[in-house]
N, C-alpha and C. Protein backbone atom coordinates (compact mmCIF):
# COMPACT_ATOMS: atom_id res chain seq x y z
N UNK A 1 12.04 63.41 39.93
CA UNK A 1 12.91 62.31 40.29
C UNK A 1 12.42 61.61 41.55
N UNK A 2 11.98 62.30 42.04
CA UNK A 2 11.23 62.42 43.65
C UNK A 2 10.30 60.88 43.36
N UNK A 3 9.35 61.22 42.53
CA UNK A 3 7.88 60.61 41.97
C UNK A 3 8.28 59.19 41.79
N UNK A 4 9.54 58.69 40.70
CA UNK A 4 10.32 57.78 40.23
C UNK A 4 10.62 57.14 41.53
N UNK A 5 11.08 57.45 42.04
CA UNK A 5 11.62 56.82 43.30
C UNK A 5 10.59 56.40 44.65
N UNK A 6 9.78 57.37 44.53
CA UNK A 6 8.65 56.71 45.52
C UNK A 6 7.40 55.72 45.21
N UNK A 7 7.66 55.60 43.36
CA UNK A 7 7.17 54.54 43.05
C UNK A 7 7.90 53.08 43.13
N UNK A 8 9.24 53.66 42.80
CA UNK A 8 10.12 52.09 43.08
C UNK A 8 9.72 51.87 44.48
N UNK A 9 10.04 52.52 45.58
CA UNK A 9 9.84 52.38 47.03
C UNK A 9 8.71 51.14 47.24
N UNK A 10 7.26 51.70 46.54
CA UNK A 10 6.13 51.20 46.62
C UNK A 10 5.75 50.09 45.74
N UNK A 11 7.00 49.41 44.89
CA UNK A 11 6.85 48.35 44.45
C UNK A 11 7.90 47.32 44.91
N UNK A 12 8.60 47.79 45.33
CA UNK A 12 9.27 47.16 47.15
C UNK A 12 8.31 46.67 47.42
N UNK A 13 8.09 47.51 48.37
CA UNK A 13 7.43 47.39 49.54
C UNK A 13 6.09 46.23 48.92
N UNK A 14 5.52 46.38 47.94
CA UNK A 14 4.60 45.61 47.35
C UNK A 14 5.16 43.83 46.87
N UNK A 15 6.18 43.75 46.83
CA UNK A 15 6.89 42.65 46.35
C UNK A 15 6.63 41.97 47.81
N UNK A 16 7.71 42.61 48.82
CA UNK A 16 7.73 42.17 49.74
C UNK A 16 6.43 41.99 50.81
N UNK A 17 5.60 42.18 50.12
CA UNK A 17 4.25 41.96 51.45
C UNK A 17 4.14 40.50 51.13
N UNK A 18 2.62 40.35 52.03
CA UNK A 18 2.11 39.16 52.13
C UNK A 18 0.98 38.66 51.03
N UNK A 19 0.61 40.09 50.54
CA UNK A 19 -0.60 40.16 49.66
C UNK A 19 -0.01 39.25 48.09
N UNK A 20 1.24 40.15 48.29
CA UNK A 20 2.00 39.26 46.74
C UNK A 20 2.05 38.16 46.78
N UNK A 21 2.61 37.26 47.92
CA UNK A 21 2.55 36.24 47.81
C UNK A 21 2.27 35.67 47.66
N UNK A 22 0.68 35.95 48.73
CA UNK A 22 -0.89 35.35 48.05
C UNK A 22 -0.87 35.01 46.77
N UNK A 23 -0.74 36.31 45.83
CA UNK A 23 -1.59 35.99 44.17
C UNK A 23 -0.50 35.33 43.56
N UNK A 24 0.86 34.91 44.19
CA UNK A 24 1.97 34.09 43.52
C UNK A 24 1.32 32.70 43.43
N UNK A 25 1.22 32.71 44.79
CA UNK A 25 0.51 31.36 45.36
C UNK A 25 -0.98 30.86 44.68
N UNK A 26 -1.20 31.97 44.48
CA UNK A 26 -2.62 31.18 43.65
C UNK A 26 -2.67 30.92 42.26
N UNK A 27 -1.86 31.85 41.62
CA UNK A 27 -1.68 31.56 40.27
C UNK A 27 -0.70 30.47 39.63
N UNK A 28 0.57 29.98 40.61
CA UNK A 28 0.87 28.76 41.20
C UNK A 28 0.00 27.53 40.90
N UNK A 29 -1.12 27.46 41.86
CA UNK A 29 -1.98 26.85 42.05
C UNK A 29 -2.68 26.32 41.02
N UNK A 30 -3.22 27.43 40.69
CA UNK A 30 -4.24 27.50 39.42
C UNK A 30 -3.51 26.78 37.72
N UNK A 31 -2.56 27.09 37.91
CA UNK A 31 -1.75 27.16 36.50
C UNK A 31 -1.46 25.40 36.72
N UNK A 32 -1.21 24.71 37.71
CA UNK A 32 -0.60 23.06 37.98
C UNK A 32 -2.14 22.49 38.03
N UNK A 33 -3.16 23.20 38.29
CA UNK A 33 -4.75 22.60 38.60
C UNK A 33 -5.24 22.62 36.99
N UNK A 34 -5.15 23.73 36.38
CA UNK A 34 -5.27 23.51 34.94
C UNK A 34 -4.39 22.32 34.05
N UNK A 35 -3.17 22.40 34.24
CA UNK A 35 -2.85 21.60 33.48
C UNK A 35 -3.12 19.96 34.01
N UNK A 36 -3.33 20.32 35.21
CA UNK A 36 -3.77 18.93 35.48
C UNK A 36 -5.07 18.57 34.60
N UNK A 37 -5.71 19.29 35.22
CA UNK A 37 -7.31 19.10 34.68
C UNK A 37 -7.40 18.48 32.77
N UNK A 38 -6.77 19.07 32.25
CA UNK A 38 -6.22 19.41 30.95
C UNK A 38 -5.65 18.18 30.48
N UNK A 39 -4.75 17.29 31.12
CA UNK A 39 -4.16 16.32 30.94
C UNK A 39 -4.89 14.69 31.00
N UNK A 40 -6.04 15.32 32.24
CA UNK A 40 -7.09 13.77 32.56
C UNK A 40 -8.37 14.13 31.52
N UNK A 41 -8.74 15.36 30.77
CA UNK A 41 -9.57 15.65 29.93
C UNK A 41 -9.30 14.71 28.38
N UNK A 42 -7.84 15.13 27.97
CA UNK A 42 -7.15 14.88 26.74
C UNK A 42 -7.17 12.86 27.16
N UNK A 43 -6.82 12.41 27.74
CA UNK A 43 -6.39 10.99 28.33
C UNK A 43 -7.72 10.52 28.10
N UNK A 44 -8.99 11.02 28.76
CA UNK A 44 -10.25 10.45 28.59
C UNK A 44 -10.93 10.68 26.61
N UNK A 45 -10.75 12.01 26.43
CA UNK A 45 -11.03 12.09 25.48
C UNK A 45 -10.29 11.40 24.29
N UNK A 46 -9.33 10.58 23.90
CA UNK A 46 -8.18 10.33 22.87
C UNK A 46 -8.31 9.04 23.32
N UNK A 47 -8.40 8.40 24.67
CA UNK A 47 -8.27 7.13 24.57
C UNK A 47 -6.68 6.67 24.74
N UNK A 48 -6.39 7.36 25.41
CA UNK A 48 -4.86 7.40 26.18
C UNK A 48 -4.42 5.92 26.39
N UNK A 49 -4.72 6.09 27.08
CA UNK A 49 -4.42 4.38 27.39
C UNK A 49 -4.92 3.19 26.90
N UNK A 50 -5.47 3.41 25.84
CA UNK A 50 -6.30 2.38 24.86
C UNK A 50 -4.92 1.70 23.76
N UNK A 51 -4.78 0.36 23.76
CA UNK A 51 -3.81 -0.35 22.90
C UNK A 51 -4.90 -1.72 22.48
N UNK A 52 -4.78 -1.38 20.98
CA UNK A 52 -5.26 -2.57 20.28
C UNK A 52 -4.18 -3.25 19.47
N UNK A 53 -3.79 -4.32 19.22
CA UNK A 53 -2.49 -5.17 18.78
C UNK A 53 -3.20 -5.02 17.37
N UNK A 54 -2.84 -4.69 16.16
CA UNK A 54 -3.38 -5.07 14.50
C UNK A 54 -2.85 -6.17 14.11
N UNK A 55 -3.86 -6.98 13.74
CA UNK A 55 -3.72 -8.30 13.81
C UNK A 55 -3.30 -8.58 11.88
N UNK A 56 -2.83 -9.91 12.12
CA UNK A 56 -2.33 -10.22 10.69
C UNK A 56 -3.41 -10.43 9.70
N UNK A 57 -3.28 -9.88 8.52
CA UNK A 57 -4.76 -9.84 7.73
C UNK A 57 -4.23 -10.38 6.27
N UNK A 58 -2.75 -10.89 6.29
CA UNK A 58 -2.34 -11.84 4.74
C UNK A 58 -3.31 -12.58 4.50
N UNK A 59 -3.43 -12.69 3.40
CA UNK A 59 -4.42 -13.89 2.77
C UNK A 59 -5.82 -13.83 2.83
N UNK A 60 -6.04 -13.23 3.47
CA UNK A 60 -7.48 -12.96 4.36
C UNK A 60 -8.54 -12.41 2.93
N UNK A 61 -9.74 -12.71 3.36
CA UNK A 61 -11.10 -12.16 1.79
C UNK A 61 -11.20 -11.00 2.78
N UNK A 62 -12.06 -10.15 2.00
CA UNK A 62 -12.45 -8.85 2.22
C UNK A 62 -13.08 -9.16 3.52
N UNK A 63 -14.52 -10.55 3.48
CA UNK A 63 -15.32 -10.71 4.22
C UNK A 63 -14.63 -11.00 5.53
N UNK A 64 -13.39 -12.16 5.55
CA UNK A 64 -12.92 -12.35 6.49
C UNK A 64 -12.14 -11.13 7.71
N UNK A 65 -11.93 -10.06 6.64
CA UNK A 65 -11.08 -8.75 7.15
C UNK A 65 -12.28 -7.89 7.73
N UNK A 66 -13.53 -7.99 6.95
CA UNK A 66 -14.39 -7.10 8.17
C UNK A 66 -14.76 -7.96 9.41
N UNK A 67 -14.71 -8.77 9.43
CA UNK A 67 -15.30 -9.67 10.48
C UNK A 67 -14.43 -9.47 11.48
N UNK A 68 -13.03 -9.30 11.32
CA UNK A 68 -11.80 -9.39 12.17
C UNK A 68 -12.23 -8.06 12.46
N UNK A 69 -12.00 -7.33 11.86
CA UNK A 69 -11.89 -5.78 12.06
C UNK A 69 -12.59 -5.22 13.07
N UNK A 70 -14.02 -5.74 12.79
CA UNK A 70 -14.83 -5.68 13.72
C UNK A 70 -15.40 -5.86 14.70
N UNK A 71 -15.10 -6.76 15.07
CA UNK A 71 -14.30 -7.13 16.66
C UNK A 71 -13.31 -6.54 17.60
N UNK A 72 -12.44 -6.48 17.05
CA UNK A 72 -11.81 -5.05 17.19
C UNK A 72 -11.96 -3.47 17.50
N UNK A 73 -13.11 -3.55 16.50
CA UNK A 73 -13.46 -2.07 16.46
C UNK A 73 -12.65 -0.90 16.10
N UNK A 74 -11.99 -1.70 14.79
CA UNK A 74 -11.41 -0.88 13.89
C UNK A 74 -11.92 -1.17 12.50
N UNK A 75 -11.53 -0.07 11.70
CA UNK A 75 -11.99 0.69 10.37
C UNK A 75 -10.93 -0.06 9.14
N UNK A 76 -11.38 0.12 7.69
CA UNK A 76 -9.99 -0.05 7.13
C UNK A 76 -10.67 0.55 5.87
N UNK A 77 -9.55 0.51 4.74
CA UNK A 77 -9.95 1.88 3.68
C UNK A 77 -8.85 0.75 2.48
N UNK A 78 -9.53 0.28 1.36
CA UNK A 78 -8.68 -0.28 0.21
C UNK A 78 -8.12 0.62 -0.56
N UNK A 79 -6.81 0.85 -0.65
CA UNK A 79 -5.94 1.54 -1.16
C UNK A 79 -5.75 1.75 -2.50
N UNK A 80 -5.42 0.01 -2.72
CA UNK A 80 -4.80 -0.23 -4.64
C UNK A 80 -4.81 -1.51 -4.25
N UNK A 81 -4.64 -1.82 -5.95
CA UNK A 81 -4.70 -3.27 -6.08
C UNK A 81 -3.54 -3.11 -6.23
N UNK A 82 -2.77 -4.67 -5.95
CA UNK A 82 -1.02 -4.38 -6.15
C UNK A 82 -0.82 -5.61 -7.67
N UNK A 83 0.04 -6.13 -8.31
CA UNK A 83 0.58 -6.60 -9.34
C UNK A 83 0.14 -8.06 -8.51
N UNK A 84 -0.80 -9.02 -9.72
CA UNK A 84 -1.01 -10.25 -9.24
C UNK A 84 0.13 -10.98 -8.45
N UNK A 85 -0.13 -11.83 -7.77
CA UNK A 85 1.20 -12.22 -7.35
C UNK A 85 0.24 -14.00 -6.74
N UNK A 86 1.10 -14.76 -7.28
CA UNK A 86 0.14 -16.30 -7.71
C UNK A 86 0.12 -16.91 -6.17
N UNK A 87 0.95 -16.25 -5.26
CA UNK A 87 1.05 -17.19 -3.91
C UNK A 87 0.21 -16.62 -2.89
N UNK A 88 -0.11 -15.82 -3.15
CA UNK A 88 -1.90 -15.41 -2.52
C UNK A 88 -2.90 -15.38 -3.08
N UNK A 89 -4.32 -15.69 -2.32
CA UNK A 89 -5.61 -15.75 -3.15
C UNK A 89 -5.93 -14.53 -3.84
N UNK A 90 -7.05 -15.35 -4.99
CA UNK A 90 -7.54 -13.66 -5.64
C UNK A 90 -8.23 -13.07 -4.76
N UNK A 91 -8.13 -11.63 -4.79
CA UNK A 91 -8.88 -10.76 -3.87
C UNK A 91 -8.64 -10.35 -1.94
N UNK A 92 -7.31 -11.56 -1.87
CA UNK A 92 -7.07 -11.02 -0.25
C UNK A 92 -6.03 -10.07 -0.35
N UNK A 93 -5.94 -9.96 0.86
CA UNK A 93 -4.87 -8.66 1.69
C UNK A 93 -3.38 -9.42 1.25
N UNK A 94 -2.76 -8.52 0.39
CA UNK A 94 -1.63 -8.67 0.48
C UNK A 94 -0.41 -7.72 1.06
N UNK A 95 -0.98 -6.63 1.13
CA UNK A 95 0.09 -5.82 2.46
C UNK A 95 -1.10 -4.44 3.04
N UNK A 96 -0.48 -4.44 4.20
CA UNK A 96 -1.17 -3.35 4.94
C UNK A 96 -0.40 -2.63 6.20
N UNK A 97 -1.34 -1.35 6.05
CA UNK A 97 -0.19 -0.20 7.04
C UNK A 97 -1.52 0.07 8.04
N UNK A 98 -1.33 0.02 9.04
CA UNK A 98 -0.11 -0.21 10.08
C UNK A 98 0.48 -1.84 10.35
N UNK A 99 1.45 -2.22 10.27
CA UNK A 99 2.27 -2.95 10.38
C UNK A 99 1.42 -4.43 11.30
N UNK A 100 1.89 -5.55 10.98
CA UNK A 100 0.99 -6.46 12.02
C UNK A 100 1.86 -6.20 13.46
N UNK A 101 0.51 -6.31 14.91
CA UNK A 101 1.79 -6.11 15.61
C UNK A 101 1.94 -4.78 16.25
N UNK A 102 1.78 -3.51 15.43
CA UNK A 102 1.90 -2.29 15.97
C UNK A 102 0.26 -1.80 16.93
N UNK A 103 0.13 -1.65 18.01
CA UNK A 103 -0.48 -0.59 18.43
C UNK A 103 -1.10 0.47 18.17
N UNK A 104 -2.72 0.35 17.71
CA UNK A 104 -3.40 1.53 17.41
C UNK A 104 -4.66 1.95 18.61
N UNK A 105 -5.68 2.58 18.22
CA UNK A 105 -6.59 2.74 19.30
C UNK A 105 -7.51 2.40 18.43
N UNK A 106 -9.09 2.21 18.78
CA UNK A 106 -10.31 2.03 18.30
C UNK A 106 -10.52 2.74 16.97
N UNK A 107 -10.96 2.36 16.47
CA UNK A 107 -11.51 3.31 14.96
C UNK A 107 -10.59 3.51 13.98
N UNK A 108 -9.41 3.06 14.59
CA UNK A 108 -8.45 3.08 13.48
C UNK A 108 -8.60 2.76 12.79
N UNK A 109 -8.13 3.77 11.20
CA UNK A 109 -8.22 2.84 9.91
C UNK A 109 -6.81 2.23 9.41
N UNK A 110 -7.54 1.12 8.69
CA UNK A 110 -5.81 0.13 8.26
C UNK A 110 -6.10 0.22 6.74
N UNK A 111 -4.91 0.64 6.30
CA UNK A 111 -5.11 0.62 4.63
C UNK A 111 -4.68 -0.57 4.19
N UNK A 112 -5.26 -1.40 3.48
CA UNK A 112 -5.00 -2.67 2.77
C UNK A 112 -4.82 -2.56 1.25
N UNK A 113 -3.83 -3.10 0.78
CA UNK A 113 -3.36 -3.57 -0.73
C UNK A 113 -4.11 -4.65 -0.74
N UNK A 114 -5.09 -5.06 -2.20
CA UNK A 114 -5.54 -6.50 -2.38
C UNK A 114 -4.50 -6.87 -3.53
N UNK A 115 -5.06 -8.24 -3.56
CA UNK A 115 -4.39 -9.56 -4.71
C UNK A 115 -5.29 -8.77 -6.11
N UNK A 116 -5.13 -8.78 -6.77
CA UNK A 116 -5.81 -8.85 -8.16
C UNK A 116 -6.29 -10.39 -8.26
N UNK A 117 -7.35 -10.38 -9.40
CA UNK A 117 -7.58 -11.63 -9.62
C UNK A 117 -7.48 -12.51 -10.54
N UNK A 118 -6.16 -11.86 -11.12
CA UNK A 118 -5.80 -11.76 -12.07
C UNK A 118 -4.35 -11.40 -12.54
N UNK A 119 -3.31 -11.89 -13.44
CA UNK A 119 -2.44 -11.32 -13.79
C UNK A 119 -3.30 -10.00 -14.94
N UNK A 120 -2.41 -9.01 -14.68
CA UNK A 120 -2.87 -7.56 -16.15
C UNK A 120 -2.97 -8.06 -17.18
N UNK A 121 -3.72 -7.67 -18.51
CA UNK A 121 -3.65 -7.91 -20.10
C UNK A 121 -2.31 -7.36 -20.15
N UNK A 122 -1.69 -7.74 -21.07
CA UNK A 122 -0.50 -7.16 -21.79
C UNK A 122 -0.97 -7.25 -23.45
N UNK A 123 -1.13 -6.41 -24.14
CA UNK A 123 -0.89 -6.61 -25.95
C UNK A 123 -0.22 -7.74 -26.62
N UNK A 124 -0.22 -8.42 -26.84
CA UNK A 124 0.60 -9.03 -28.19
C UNK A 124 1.24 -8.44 -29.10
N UNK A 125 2.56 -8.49 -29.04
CA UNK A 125 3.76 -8.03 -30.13
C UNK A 125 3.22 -8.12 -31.53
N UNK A 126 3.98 -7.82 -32.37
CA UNK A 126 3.83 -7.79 -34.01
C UNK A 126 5.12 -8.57 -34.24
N UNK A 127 5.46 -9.71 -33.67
CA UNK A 127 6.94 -10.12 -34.36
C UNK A 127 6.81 -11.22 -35.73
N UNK A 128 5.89 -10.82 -36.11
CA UNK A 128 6.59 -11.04 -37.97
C UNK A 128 7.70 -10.90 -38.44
N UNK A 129 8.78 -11.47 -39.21
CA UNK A 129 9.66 -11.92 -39.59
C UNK A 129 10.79 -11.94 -38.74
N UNK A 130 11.00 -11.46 -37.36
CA UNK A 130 11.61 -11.69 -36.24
C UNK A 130 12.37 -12.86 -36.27
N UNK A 131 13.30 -13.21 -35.81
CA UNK A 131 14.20 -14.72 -35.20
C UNK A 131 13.49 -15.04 -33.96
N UNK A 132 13.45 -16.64 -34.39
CA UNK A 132 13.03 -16.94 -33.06
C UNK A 132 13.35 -16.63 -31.41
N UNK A 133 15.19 -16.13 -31.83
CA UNK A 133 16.04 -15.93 -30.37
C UNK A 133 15.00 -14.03 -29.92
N UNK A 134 15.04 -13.69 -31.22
CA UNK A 134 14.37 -12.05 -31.08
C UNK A 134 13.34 -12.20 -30.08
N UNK A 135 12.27 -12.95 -30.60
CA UNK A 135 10.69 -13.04 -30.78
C UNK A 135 10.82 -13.65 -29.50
N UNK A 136 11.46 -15.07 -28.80
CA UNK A 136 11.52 -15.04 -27.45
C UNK A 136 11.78 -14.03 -26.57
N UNK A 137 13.33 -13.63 -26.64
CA UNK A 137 13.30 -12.65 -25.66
C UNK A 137 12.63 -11.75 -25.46
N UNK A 138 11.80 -11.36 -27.04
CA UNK A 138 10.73 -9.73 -26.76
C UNK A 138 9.52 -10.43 -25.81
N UNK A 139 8.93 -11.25 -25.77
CA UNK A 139 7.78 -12.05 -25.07
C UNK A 139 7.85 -12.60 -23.62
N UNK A 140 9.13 -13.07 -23.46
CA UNK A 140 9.45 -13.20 -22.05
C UNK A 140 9.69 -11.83 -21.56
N UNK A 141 10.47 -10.69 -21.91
CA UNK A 141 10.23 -9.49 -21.40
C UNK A 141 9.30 -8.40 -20.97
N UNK A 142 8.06 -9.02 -22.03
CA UNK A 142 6.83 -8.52 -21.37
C UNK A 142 6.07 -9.59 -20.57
N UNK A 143 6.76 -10.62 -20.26
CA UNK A 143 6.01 -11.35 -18.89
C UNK A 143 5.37 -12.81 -19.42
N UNK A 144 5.25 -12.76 -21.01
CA UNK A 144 4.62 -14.25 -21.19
C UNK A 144 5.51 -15.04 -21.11
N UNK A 145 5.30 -16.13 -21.30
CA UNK A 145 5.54 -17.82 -21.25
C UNK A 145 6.18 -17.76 -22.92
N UNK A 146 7.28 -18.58 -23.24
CA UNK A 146 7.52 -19.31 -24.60
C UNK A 146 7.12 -20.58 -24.68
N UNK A 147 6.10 -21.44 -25.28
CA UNK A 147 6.03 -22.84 -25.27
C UNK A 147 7.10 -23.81 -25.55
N UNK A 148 7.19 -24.59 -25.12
CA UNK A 148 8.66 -25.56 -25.88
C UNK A 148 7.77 -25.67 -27.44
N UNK A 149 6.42 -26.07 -27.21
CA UNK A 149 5.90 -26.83 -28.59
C UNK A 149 6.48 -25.38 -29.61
N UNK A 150 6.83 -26.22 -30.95
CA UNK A 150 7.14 -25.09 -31.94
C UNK A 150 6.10 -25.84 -33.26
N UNK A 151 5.21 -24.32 -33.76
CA UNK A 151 4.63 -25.26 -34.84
C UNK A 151 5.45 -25.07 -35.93
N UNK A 152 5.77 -25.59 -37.84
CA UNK A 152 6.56 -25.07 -38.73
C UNK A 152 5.53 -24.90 -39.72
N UNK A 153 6.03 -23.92 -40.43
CA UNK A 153 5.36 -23.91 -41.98
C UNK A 153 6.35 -23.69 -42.58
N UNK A 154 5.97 -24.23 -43.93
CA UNK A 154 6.79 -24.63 -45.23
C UNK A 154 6.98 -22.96 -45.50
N UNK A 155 8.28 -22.57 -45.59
CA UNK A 155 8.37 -20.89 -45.19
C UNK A 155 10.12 -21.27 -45.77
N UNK A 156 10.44 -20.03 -46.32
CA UNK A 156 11.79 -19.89 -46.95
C UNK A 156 12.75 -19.72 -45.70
N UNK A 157 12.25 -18.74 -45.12
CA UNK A 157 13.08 -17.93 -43.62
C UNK A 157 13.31 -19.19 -42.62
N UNK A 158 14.23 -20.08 -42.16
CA UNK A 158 14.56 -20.75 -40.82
C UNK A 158 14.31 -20.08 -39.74
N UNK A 159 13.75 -20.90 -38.59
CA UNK A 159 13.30 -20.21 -37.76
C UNK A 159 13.39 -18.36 -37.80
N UNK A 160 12.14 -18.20 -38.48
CA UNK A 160 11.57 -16.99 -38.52
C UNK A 160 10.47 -16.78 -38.07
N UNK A 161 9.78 -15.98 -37.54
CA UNK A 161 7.99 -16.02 -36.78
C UNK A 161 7.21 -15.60 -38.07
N UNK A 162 6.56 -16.77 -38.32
CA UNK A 162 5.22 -16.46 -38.91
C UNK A 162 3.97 -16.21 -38.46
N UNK A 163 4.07 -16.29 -37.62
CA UNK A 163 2.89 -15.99 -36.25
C UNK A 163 2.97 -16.78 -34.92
N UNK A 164 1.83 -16.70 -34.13
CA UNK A 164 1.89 -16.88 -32.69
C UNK A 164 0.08 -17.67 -31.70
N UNK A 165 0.37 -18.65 -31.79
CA UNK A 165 -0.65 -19.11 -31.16
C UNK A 165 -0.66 -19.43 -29.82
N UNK A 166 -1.84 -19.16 -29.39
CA UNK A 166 -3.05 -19.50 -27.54
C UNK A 166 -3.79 -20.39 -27.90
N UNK A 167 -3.77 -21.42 -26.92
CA UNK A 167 -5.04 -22.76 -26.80
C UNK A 167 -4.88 -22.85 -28.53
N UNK A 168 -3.74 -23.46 -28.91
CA UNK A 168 -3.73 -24.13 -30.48
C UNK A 168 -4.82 -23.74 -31.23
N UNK A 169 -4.59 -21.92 -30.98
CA UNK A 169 -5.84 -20.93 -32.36
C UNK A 169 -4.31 -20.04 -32.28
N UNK A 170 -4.04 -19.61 -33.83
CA UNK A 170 -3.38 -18.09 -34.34
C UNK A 170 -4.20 -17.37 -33.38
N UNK A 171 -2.82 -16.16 -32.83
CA UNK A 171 -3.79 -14.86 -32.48
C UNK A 171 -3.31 -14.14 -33.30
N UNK A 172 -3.82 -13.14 -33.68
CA UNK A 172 -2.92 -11.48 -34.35
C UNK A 172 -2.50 -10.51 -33.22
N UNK A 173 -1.41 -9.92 -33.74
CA UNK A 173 -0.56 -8.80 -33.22
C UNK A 173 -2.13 -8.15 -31.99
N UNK A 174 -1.87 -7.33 -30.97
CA UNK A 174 -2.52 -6.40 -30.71
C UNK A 174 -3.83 -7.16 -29.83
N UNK A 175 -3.78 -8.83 -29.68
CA UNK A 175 -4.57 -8.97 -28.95
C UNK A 175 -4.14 -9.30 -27.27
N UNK A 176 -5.01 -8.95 -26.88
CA UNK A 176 -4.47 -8.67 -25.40
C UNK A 176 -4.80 -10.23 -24.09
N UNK A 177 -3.73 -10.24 -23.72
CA UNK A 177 -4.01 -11.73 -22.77
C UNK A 177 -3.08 -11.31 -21.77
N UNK A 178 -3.60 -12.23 -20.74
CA UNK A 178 -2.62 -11.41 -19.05
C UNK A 178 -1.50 -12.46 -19.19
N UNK A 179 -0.50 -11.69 -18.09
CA UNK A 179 1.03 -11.84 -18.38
C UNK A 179 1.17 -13.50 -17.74
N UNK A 180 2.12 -13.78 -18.40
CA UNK A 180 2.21 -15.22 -17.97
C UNK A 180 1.64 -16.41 -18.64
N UNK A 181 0.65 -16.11 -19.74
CA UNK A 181 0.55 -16.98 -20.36
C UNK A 181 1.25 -17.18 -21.42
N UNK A 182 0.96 -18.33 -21.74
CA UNK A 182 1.79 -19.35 -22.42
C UNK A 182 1.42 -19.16 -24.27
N UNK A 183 2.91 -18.84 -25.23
CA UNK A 183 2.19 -18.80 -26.68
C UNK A 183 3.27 -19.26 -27.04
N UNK A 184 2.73 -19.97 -28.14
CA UNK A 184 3.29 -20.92 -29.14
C UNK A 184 4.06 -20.10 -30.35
N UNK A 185 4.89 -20.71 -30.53
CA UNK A 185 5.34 -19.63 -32.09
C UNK A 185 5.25 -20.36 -32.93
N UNK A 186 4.76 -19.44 -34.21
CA UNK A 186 4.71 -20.68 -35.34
C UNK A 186 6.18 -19.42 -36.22
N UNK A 187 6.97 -20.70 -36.61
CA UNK A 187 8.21 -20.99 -37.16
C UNK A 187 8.10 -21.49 -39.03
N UNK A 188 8.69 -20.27 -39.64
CA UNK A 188 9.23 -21.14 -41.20
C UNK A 188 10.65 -22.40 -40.90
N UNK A 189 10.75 -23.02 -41.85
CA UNK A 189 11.19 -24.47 -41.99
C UNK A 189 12.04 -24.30 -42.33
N UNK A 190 12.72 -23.23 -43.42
CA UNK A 190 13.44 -22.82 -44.21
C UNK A 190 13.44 -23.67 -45.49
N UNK A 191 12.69 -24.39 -45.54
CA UNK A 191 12.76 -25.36 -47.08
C UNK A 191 11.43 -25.01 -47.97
N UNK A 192 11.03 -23.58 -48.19
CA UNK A 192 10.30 -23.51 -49.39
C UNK A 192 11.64 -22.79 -50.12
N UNK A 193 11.08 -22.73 -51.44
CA UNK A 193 12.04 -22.13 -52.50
C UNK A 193 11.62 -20.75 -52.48
């Protein structure tokens, strides 16, 4: 019990010296000098204080977007093409992350969506013997155009689809043209016997 106690004594007495204080004091020291050190390392290395504004890149050609970019001295990476869309050019930037406006550092990459150059193919329906009210709405629902022009053939069925013409040629079912264009229906008369 003796032993126990003259070790507590001697870690007293050890607390309270001057020597402890010392290695309080230095490890103190040491521990606020590191993280200092640590903090102007990370700042230099990362580019801490580096702000580049990302500039607006709508509309913009590929060529025009590296040229910008690069000046800058930032990166960028094409993502996807997004769904034609007619009020931007073929092939520019139509959206991109990071935001115009936001704050990046050097080398940043900006992901860009382009324009297609193009609306998509869509198929051509099979609407043979269809109503004309049918045969419209199925065609505007996949994105084409109805012409006002209507052609007729001498056909028993009143407005019924006998087929479907592009640039005043028949197409058949299954041929493929991008969305938004324009087809003609050809219509029975209802006056054959």
């Amino acid at each position: 019990m003796s032993n126990f106690s003259d070790k507590l004594k001697n870690l007293f007495q050890f607390i309270k010296s001057k020597t402890f204080f010392i290695q309080i004091g230095i490890a103190v020291v040491s521990l606020f000098l590191i993280v200092f050190i640590l903090q102007w390392w990370l700042g230099i290395t990362t580019n801490h204080d580096q702000k580049i504004q990302v500039p607006n890149l709508h509309k913009m050609s590929l060529i025009e977007v590296e040229k910008k970019l690069n000046e800058l001295n930032l990166d960028f990476i094409i993502i996807d093409s997004a769904t034609y869309n007619s009020d931007y050019p073929k092939k520019s930037v139509i959206e991109q992350t990071p935001d115009v406006g936001d704050f990046v550092k050097e080398k940043r990459k900006l992901y860009l969506t382009l324009n297609p150059s193009k609306y998509r193919d869509i198929e051509v329906p099979n609407l043979n013997g269809r109503t004309k009210r049918q045969a419209t709405t199925h065609l505007q629902s996949q994105g084409f155009i109805v012409g006002e022009e209507i052609t007729w053939v001498n056909d028993i069925g009143k407005d019924v689809v006998r087929g479907l013409k592009y640039n005043n040629q028949k197409i058949t079912p299954g041929t493929k043209l991008p969305k938004k264009t324009t087809i003609t229906l050809i219509l029975g008369d209802g006056k054959a016997n």
